[in-house]
N, C-alpha and C. Protein backbone atom coordinates (compact mmCIF):
# COMPACT_ATOMS: atom_id res chain seq x y z
N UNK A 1 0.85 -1.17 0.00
CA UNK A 1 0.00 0.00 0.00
C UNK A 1 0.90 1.24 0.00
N UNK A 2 0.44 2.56 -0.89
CA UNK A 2 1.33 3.62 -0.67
C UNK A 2 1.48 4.30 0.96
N UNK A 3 2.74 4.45 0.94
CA UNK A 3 3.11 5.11 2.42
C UNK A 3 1.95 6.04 2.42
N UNK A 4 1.48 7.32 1.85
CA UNK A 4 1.20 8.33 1.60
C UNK A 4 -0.89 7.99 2.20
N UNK A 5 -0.93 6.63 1.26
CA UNK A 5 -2.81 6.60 2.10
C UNK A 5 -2.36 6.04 3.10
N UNK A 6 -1.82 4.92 3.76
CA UNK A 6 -1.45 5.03 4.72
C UNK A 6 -1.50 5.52 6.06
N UNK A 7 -0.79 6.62 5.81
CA UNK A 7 -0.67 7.56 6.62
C UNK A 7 -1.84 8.31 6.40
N UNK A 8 -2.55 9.14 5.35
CA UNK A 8 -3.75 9.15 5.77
C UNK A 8 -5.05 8.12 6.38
N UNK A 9 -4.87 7.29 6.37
CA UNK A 9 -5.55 6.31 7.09
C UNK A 9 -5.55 6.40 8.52
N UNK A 10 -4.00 6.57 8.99
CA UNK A 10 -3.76 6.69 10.20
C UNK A 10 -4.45 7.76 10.67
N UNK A 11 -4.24 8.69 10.00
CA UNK A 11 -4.80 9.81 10.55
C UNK A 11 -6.51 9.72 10.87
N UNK A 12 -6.83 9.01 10.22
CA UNK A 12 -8.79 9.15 9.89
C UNK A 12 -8.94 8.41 11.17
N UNK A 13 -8.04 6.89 11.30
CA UNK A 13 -8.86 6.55 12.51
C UNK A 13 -8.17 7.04 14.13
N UNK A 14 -7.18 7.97 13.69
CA UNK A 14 -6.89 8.97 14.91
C UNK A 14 -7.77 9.74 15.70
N UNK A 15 -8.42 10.13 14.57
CA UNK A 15 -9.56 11.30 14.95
C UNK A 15 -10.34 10.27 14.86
N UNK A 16 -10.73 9.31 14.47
CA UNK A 16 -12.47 8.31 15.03
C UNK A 16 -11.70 8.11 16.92
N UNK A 17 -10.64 7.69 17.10
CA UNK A 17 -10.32 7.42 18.21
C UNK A 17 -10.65 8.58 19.18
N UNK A 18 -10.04 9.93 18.91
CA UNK A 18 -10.40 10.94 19.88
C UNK A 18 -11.68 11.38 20.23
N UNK A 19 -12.47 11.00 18.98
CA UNK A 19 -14.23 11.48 18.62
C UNK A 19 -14.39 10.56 19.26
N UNK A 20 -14.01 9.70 19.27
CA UNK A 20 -14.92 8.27 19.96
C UNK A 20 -16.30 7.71 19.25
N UNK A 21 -15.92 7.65 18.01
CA UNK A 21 -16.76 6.91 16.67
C UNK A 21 -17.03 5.78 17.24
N UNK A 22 -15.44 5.15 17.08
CA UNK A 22 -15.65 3.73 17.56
C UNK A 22 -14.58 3.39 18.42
N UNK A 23 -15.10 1.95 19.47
CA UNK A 23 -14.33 1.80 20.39
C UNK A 23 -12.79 2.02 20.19
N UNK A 24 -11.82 2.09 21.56
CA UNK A 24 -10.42 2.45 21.48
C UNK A 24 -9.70 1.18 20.77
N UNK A 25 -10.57 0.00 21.34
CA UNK A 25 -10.03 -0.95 21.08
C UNK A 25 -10.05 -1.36 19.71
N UNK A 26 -11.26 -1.03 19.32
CA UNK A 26 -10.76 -0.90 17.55
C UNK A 26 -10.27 0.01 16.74
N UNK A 27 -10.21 1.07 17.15
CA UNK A 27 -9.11 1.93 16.52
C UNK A 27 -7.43 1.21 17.04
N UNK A 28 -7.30 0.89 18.34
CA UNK A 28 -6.08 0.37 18.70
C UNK A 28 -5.64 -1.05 17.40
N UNK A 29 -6.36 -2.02 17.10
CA UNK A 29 -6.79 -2.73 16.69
C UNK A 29 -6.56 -2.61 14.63
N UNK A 30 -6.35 -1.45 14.47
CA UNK A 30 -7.23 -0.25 12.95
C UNK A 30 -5.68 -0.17 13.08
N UNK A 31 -4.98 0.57 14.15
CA UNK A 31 -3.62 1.01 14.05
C UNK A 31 -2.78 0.51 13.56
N UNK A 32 -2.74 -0.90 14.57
CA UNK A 32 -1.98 -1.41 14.73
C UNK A 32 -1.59 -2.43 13.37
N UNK A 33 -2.78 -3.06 12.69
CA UNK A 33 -3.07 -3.12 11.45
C UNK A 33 -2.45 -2.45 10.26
N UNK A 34 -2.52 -0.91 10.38
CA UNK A 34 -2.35 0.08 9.12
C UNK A 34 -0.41 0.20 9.42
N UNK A 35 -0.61 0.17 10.60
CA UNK A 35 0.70 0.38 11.13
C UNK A 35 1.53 -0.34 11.06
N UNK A 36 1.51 -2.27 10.94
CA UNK A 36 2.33 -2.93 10.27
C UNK A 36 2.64 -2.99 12.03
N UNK A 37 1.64 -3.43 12.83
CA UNK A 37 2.52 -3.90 13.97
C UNK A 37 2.42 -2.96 15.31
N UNK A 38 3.23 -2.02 14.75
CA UNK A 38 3.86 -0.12 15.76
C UNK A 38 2.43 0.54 15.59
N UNK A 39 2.43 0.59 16.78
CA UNK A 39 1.19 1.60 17.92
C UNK A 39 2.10 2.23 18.02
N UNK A 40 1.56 3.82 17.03
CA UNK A 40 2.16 5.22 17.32
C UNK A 40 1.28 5.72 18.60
N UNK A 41 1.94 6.28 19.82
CA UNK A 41 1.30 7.31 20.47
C UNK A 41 -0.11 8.20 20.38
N UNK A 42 -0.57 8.49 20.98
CA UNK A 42 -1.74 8.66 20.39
C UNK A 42 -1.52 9.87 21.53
N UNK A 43 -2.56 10.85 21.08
CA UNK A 43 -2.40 11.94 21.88
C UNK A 43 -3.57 12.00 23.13
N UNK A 44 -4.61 10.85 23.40
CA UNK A 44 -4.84 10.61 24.42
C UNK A 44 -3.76 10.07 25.77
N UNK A 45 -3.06 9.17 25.06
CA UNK A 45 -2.65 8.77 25.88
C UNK A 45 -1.05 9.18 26.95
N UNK A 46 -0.65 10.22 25.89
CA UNK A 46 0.25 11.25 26.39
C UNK A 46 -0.35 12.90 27.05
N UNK A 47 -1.80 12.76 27.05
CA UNK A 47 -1.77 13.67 28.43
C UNK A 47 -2.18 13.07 29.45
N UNK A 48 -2.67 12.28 29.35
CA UNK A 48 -3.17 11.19 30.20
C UNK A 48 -1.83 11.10 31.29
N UNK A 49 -0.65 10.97 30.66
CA UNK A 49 1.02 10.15 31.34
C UNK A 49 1.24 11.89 31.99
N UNK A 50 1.14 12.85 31.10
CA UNK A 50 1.09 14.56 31.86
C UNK A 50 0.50 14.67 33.13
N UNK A 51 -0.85 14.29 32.97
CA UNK A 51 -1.52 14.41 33.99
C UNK A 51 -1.16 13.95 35.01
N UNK A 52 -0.81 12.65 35.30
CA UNK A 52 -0.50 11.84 36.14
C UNK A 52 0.95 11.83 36.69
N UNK A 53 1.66 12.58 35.87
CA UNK A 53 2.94 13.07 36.52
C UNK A 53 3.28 14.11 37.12
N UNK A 54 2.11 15.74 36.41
CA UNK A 54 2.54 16.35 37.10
C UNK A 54 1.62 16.66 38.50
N UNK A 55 0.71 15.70 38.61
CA UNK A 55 0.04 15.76 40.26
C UNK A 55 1.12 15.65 41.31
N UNK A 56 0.81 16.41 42.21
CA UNK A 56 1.58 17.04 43.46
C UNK A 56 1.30 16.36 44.38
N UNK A 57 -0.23 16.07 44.37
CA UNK A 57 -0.84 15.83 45.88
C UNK A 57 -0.62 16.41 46.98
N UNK A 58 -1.33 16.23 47.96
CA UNK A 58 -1.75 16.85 49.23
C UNK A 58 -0.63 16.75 50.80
């Protein structure tokens, strides 16, 4: 398949993932697929790791 749809592919079910079209697990699933394996980062899940690091607590 060309690199080029591809990567637009990736992108389409990026945004179904953030919209929450369809479950994570099938976009995870969609990725990992288009992706040949490699689960790129997703930008849920890197503020998610923000969040949780920069808590201070009480």
């Amino acid at each position: 398949m060309d690199e080029m749809r591809k990567k637009i592919i990736i992108q389409e079910i990026n945004s179904w993932k953030e919209s929450r079209m369809l479950p994570e697990q099938y976009c995870n699933y969609l990725l990992a697929l288009y992706g040949q394996g490699e689960l790129p980062p997703s930008k849920s899940n890197e503020t998610a790791s923000k969040k949780t690091t920069s808590f201070s607590g009480c």
